[in-house]
Structures are given as structure tokens and as C-alpha cells.
PDB file of N, CA and C in Angstrom:
ATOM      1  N   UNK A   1      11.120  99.439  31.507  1.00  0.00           N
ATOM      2  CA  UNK A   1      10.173  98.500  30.983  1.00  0.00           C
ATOM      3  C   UNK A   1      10.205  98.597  29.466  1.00  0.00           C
ATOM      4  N   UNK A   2      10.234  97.776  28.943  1.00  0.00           N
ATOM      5  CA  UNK A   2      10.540  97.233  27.404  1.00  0.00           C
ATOM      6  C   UNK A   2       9.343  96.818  26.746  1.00  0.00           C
ATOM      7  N   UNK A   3       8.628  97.682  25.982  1.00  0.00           N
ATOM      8  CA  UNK A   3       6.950  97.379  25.298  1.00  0.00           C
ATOM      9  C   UNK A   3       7.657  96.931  24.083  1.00  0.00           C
ATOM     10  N   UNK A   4       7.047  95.908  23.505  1.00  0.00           N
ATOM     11  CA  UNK A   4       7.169  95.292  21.944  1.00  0.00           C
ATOM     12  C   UNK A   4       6.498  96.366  20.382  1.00  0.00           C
ATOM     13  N   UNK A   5       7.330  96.213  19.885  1.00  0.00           N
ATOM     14  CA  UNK A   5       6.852  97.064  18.585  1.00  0.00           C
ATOM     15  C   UNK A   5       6.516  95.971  17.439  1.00  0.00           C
ATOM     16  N   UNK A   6       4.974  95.961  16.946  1.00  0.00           N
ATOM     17  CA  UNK A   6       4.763  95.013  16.026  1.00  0.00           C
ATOM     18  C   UNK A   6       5.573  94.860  14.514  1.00  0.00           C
ATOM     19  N   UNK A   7       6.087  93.979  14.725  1.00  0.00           N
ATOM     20  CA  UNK A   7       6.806  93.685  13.167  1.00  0.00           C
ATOM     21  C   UNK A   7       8.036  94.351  13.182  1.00  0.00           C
ATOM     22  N   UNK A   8       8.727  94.357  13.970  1.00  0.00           N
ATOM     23  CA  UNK A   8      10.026  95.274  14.486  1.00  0.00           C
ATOM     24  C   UNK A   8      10.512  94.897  15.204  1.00  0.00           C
ATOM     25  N   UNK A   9      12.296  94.620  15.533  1.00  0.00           N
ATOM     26  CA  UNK A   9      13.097  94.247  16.105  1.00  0.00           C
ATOM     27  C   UNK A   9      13.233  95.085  17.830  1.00  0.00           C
ATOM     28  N   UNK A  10      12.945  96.690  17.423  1.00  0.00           N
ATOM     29  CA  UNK A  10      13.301  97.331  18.415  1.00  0.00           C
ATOM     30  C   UNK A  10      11.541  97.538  19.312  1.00  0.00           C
ATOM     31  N   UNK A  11      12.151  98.096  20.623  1.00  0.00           N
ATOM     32  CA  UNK A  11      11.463  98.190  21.500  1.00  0.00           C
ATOM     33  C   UNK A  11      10.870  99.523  22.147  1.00  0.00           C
ATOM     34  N   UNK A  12       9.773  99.912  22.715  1.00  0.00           N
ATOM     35  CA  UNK A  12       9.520 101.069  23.260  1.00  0.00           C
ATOM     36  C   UNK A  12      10.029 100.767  24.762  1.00  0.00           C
ATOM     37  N   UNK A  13      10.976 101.953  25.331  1.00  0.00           N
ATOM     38  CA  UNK A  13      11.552 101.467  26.750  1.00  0.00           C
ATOM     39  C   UNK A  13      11.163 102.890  27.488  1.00  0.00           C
ATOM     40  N   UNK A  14       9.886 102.532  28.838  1.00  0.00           N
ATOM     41  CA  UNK A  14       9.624 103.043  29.300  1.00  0.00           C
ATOM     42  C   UNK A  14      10.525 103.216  30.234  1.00  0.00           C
ATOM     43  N   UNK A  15      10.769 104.679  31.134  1.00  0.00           N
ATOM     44  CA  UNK A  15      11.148 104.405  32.387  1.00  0.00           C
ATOM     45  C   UNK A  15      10.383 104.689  33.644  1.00  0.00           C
ATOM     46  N   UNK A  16      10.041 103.624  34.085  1.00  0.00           N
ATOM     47  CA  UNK A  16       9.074 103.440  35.135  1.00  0.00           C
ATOM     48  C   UNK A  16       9.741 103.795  36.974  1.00  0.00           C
ATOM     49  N   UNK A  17       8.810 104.208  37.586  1.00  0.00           N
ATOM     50  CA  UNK A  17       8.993 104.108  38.653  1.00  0.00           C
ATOM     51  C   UNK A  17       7.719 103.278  39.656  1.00  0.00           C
ATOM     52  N   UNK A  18       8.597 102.766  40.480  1.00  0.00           N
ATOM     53  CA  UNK A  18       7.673 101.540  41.029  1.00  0.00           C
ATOM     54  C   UNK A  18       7.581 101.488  42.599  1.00  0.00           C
ATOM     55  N   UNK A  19       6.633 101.414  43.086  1.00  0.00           N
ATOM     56  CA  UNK A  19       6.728 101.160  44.771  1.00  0.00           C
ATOM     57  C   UNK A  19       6.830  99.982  44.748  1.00  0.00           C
ATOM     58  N   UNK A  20       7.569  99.831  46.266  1.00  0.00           N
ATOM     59  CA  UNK A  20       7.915  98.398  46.962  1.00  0.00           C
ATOM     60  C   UNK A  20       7.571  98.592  48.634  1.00  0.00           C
ATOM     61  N   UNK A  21       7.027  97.614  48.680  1.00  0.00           N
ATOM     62  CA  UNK A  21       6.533  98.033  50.526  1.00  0.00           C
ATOM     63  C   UNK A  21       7.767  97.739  51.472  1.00  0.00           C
ATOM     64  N   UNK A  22       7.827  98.376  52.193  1.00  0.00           N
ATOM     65  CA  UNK A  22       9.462  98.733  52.934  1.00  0.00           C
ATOM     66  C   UNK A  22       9.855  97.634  53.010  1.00  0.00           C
ATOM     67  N   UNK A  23       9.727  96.525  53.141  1.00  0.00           N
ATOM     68  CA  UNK A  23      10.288  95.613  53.774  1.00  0.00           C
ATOM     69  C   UNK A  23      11.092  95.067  52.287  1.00  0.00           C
ATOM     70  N   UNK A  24      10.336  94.777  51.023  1.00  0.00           N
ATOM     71  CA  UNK A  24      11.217  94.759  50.055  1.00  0.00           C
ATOM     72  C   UNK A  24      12.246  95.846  49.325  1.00  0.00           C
ATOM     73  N   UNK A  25      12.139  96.872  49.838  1.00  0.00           N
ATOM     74  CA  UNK A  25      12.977  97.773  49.257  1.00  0.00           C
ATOM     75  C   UNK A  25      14.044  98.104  50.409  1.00  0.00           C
ATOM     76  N   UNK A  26      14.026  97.741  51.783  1.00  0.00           N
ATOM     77  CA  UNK A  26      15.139  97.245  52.260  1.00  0.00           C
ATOM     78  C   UNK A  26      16.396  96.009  52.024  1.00  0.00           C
ATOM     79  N   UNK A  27      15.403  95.215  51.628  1.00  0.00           N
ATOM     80  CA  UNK A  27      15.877  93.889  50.962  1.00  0.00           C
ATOM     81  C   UNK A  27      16.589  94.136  49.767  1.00  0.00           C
ATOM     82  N   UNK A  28      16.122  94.737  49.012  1.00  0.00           N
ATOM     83  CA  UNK A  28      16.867  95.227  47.423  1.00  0.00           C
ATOM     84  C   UNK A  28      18.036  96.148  47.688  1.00  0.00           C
ATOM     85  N   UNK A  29      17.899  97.288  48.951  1.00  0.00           N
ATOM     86  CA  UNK A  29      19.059  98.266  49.042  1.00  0.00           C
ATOM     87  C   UNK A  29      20.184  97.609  49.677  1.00  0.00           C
ATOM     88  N   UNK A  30      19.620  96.587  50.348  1.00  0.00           N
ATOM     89  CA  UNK A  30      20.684  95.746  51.198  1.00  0.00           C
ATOM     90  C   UNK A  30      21.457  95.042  50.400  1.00  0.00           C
ATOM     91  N   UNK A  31      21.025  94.371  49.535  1.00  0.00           N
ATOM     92  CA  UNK A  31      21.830  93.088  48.822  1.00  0.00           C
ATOM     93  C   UNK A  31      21.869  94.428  47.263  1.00  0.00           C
ATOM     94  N   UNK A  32      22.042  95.303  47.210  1.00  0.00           N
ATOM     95  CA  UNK A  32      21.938  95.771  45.640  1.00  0.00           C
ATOM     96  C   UNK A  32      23.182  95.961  45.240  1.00  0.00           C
ATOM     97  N   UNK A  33      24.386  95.464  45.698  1.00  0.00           N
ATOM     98  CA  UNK A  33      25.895  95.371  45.581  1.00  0.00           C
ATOM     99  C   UNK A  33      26.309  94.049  45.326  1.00  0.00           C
ATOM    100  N   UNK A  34      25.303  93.012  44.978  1.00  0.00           N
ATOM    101  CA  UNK A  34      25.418  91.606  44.753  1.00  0.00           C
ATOM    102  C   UNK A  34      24.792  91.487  43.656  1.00  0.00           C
ATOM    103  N   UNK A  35      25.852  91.303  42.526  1.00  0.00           N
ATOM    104  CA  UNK A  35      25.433  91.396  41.082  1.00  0.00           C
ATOM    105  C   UNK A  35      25.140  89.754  41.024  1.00  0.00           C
ATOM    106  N   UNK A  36      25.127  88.824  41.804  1.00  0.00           N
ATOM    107  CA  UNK A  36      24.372  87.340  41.428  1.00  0.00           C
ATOM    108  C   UNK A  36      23.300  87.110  42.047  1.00  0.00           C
ATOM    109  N   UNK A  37      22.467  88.168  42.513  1.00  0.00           N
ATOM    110  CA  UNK A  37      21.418  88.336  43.563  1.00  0.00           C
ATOM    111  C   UNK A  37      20.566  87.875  42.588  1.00  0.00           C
ATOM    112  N   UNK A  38      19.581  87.005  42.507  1.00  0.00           N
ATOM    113  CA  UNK A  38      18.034  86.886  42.000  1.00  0.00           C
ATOM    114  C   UNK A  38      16.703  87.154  43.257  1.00  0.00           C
ATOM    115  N   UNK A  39      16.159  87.303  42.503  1.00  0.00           N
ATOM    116  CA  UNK A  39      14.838  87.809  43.417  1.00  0.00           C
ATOM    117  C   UNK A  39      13.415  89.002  42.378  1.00  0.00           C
ATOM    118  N   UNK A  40      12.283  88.366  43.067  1.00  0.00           N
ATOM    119  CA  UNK A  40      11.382  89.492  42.321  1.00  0.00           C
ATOM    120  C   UNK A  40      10.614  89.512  43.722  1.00  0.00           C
ATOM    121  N   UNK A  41      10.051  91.170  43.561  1.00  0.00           N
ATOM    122  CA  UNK A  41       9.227  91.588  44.264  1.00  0.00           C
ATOM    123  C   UNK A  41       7.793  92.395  43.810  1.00  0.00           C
ATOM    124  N   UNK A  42       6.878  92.192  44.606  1.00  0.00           N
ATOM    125  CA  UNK A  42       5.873  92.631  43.983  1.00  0.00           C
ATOM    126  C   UNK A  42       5.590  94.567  43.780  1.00  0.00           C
ATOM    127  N   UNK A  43       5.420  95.236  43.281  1.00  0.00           N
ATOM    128  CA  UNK A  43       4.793  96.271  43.239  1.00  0.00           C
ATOM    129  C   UNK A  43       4.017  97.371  42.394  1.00  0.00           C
ATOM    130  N   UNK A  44       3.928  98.401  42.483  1.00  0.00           N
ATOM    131  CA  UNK A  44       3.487  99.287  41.824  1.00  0.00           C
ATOM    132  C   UNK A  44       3.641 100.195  41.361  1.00  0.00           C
ATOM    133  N   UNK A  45       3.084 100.286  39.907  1.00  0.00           N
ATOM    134  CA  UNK A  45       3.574 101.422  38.860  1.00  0.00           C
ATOM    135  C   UNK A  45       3.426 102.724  40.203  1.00  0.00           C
ATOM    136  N   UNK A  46       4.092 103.738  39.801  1.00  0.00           N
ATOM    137  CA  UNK A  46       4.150 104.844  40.403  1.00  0.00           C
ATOM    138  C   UNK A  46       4.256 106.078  40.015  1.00  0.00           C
ATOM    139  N   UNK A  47       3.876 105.914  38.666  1.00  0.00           N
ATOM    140  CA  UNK A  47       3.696 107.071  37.569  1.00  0.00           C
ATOM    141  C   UNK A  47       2.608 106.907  36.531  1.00  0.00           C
ATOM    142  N   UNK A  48       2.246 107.765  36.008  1.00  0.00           N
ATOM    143  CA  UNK A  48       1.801 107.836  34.958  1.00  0.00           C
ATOM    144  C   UNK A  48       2.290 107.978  33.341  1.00  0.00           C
ATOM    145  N   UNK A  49       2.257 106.958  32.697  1.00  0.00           N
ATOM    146  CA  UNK A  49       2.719 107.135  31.164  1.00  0.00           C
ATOM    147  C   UNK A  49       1.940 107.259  30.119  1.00  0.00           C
ATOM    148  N   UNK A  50       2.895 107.706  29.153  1.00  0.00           N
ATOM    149  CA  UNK A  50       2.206 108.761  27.769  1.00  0.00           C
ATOM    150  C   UNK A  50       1.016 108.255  27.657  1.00  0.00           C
ATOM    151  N   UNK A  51       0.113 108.116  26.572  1.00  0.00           N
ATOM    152  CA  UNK A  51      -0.987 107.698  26.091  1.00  0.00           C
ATOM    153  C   UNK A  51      -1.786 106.491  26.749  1.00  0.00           C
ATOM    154  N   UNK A  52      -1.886 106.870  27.890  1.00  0.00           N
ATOM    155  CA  UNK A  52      -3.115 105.720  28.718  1.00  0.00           C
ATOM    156  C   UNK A  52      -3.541 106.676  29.979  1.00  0.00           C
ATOM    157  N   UNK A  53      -4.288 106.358  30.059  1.00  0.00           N
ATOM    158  CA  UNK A  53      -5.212 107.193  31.432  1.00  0.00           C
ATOM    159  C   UNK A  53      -4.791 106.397  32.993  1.00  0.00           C
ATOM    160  N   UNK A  54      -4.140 107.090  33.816  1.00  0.00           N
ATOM    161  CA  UNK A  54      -3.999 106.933  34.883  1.00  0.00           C
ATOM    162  C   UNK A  54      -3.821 104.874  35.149  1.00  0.00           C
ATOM    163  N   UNK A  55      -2.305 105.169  34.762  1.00  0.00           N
ATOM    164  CA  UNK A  55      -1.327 104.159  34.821  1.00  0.00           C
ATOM    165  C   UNK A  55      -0.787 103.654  36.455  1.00  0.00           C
ATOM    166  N   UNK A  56      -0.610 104.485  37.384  1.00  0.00           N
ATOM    167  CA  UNK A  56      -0.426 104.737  39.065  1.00  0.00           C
ATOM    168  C   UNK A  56      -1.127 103.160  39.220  1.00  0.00           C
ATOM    169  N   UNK A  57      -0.526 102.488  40.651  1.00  0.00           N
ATOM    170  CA  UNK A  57      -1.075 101.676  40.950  1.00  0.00           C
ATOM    171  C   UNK A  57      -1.536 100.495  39.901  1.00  0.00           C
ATOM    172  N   UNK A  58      -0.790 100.247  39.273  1.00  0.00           N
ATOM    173  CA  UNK A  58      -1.099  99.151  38.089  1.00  0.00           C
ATOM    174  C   UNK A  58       0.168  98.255  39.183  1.00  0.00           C
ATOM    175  N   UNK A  59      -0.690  96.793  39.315  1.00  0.00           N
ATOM    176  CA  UNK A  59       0.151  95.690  39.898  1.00  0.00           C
ATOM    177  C   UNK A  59       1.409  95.415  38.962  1.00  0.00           C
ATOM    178  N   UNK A  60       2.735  94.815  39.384  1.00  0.00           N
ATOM    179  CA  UNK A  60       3.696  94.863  38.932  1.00  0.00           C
ATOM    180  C   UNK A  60       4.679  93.587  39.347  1.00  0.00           C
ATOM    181  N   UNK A  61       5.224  92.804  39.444  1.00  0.00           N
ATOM    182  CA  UNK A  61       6.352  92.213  39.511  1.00  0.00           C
ATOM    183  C   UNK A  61       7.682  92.719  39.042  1.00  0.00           C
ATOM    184  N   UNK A  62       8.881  92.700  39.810  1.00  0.00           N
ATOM    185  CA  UNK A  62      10.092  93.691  39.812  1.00  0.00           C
ATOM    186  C   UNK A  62      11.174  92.726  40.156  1.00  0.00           C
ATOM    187  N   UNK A  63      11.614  92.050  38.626  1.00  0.00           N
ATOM    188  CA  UNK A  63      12.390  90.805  38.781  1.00  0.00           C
ATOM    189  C   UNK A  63      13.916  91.639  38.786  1.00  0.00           C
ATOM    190  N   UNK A  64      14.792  91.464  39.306  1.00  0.00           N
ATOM    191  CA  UNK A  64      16.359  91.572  40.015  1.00  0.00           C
ATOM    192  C   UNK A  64      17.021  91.562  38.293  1.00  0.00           C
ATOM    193  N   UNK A  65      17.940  92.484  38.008  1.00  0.00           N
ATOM    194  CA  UNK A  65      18.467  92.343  36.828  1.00  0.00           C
ATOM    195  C   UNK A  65      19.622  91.841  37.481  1.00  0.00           C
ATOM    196  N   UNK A  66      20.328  90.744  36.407  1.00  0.00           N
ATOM    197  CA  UNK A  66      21.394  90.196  36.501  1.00  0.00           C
ATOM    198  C   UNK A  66      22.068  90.884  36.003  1.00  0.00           C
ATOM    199  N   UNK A  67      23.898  90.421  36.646  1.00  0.00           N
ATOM    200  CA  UNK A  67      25.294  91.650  36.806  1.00  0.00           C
ATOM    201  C   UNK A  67      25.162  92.705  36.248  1.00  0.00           C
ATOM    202  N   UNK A  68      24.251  93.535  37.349  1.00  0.00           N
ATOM    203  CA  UNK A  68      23.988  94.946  37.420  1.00  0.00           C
ATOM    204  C   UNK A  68      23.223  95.662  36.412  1.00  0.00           C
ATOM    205  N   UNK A  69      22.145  94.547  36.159  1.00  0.00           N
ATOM    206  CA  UNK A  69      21.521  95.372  35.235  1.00  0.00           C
ATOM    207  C   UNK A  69      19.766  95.487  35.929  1.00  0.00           C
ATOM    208  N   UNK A  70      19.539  96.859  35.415  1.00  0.00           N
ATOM    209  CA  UNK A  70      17.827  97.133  36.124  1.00  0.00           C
ATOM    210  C   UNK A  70      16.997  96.330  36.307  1.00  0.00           C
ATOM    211  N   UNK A  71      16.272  96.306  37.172  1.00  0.00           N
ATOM    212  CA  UNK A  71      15.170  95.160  37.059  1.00  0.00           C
ATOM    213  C   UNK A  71      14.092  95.122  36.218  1.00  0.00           C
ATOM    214  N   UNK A  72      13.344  94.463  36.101  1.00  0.00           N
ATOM    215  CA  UNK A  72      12.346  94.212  34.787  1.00  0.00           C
ATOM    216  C   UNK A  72      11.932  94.562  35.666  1.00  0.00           C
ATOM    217  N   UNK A  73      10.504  95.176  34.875  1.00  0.00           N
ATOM    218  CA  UNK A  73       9.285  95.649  35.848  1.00  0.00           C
ATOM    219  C   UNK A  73       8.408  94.930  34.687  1.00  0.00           C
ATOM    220  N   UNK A  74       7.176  93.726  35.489  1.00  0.00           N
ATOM    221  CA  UNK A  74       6.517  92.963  34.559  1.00  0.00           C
ATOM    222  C   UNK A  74       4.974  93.457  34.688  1.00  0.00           C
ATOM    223  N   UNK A  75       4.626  93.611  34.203  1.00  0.00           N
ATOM    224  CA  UNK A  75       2.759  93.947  34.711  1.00  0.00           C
ATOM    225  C   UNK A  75       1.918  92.971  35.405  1.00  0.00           C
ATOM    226  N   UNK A  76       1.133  92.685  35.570  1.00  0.00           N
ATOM    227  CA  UNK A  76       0.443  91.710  36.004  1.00  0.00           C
ATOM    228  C   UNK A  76      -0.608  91.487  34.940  1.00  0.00           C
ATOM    229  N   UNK A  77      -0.427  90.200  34.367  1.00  0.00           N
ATOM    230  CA  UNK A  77      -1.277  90.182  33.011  1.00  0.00           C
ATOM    231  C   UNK A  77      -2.907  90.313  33.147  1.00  0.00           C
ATOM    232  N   UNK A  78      -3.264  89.636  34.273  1.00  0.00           N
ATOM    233  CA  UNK A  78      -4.522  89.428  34.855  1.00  0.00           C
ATOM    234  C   UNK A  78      -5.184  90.977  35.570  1.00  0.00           C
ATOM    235  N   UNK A  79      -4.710  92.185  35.146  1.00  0.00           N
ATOM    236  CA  UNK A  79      -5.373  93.566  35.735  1.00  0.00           C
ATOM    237  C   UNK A  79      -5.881  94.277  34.435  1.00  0.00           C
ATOM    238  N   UNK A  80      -6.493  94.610  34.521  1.00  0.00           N
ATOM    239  CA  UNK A  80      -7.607  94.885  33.417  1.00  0.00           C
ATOM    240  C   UNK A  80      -7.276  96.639  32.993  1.00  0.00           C
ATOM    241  N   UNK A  81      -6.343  96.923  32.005  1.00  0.00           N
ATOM    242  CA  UNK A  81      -5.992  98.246  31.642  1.00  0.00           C
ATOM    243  C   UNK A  81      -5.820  97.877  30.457  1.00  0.00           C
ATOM    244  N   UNK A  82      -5.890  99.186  29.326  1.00  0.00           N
ATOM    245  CA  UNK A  82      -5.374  99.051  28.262  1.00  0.00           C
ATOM    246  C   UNK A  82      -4.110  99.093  27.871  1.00  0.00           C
ATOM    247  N   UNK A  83      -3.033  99.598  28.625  1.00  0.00           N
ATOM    248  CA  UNK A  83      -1.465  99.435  28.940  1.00  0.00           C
ATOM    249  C   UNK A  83      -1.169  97.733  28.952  1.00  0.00           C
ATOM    250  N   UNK A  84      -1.840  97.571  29.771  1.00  0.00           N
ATOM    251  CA  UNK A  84      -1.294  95.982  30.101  1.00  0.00           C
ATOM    252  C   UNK A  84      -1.694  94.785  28.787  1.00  0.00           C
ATOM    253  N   UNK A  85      -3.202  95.163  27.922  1.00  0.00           N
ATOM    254  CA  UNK A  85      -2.987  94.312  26.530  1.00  0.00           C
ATOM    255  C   UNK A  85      -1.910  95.410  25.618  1.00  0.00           C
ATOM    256  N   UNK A  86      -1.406  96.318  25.722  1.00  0.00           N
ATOM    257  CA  UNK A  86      -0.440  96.550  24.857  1.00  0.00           C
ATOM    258  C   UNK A  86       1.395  96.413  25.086  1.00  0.00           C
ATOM    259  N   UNK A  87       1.125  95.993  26.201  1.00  0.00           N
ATOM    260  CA  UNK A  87       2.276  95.514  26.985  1.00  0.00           C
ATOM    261  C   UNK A  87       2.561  93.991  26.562  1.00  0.00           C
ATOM    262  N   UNK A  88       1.527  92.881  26.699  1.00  0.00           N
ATOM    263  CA  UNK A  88       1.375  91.677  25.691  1.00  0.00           C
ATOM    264  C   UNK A  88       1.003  91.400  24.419  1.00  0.00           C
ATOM    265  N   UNK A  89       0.417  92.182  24.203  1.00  0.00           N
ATOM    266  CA  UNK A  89       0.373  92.586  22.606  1.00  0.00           C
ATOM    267  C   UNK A  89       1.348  92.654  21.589  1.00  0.00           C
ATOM    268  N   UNK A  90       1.604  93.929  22.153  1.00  0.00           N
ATOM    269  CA  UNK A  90       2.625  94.828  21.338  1.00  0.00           C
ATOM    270  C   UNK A  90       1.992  96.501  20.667  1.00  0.00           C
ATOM    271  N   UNK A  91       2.131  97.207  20.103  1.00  0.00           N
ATOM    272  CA  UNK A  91       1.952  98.377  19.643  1.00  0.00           C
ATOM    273  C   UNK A  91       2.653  98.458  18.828  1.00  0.00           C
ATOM    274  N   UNK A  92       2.080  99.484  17.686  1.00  0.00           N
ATOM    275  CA  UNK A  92       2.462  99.426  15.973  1.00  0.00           C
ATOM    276  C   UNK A  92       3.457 100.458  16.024  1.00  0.00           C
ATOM    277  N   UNK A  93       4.363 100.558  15.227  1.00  0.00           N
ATOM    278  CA  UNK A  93       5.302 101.533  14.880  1.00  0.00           C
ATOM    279  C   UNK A  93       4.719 102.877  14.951  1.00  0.00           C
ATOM    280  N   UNK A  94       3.640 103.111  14.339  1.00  0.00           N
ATOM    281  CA  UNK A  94       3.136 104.662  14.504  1.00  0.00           C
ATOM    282  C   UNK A  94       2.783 105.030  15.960  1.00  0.00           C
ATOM    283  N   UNK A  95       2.399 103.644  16.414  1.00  0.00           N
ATOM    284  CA  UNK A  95       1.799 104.366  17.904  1.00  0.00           C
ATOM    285  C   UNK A  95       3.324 104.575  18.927  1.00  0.00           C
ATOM    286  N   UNK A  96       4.177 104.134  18.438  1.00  0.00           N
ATOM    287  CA  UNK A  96       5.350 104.261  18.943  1.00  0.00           C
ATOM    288  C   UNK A  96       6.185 105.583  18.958  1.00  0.00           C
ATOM    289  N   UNK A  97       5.871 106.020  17.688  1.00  0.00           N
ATOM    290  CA  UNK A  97       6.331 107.228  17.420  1.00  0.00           C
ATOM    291  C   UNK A  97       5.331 108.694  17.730  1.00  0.00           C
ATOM    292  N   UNK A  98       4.403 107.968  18.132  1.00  0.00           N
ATOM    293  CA  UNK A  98       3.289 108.931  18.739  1.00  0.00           C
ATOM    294  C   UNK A  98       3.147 109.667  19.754  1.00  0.00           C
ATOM    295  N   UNK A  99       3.675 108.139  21.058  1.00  0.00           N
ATOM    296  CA  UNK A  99       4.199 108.279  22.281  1.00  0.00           C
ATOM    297  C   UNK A  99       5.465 109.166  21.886  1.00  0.00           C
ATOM    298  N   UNK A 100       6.666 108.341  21.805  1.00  0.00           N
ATOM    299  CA  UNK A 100       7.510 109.291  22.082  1.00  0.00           C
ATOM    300  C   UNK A 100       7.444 111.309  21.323  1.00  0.00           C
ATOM    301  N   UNK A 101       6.804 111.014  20.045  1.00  0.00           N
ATOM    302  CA  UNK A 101       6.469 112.460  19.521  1.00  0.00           C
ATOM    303  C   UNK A 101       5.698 113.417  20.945  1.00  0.00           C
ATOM    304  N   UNK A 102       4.953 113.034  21.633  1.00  0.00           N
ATOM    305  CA  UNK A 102       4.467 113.391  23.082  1.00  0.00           C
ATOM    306  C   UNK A 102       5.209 113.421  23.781  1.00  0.00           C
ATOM    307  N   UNK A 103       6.202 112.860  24.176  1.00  0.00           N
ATOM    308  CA  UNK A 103       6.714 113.063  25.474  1.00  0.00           C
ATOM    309  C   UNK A 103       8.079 114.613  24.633  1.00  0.00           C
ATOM    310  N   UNK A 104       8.523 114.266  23.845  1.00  0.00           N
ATOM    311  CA  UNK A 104       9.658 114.905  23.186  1.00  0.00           C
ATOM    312  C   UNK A 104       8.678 116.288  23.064  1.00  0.00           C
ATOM    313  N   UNK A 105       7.537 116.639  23.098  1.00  0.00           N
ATOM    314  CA  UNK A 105       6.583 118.068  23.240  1.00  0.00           C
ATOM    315  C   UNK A 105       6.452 118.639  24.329  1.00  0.00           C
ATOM    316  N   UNK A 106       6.053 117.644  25.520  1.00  0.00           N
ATOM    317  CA  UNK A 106       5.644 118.045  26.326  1.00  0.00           C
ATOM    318  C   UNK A 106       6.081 119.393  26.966  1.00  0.00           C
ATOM    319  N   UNK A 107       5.712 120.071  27.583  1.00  0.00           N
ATOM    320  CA  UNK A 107       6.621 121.182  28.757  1.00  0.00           C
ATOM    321  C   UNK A 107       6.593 120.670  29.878  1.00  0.00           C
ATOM    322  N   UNK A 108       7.737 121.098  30.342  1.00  0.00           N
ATOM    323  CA  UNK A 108       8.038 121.033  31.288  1.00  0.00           C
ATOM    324  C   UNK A 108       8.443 122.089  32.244  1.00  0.00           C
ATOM    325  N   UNK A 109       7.583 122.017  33.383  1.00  0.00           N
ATOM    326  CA  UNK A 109       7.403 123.475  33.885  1.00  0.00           C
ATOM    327  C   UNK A 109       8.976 123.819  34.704  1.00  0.00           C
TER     328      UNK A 109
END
């Protein structure tokens, strides 16, 4: 997932993990060798990321990347988190370097 950086070309790129209810994630493993496949499916964040409080279960759309590339994972604009106005927003260069300054600390057990 690709967050916008205000006044800046480059991007904050999360890597998300997402549920899909079986029936679409059969569908995706089945056809995922068909690089002209389109398709989105609905689901859910499945992690938690840097600087927002309990991210899990945030609604999602999970559009099919074209010739072999990842799928977008889109938020659902209409769910009420502070992730999701900074996801349409955008976030400032410092808060960019904030996040990642956090994750690049963290331990890891």
C-alpha cells in the first residue's frame, strides 16, 4: 500500500497483510498465474501499522495488479480511522520519516 507524501514525488509503501474470505482467496490462488487477470476483492487489513492505534480489521478493497504486479490494497474511504484520512490526505515528510525512524528501532524479539 502506497501512502502519499505532501509536496513530494515519493511515497510511504506499507506492506500490508490482508484477509480474504475463502472463497476469494481461492479465486486469486487459482487464476494467480494469469498476468491479464483483473478483479478486486473485498477485505481486511490484518495487521497493525506504525503510528495509528489498532489498524486490524480496517475494510479494504484488493484490486488484482496487472502483469504480475501486487495488488493495491485500497481502504475504504467511508470507515472512520485516522489511517484512512491520512491515506487520502497524505502525510508530511517528517511524519514519514517518523514512521519509518520506528519501525527501523523497533526489536524484534
Amino acid at each position: 500500500m502506497l501512502q502519499d507524501i505532501l509536496f513530494h514525488e515519493e511515497k510511504l509503501n506499507y506492506g500490508l497483510w490482508v484477509s480474504l474470505s475463502e472463497q476469494s482467496f481461492y479465486d486469486y490462488m487459482n487464476n494467480y498465474d494469469d498476468k491479464e487477470r483483473e478483479g478486486k476483492y473485498f477485505g481486511w487489513i490484518s495487521n497493525n501499522l506504525i503510528g495509528y492505534d489498532k489498524t486490524i480489521e480496517i475494510p479494504t478493497d484488493v484490486v488484482l495488479g496487472q502483469n504480475g504486479n501486487r495488488p493495491e490494497v485500497i481502504p475504504h474511504k467511508s470507515f472512520n480511522h485516522p489511517f484512512i484520512n491520512d491515506y487520502y490526505k497524505g502525510i508530511s515528510l517528517e511524519e514519514a520519516h517518523n514512521r519509518i525512524a520506528q519501525i527501523l528501532n523497533k526489536k524484534i524479539p
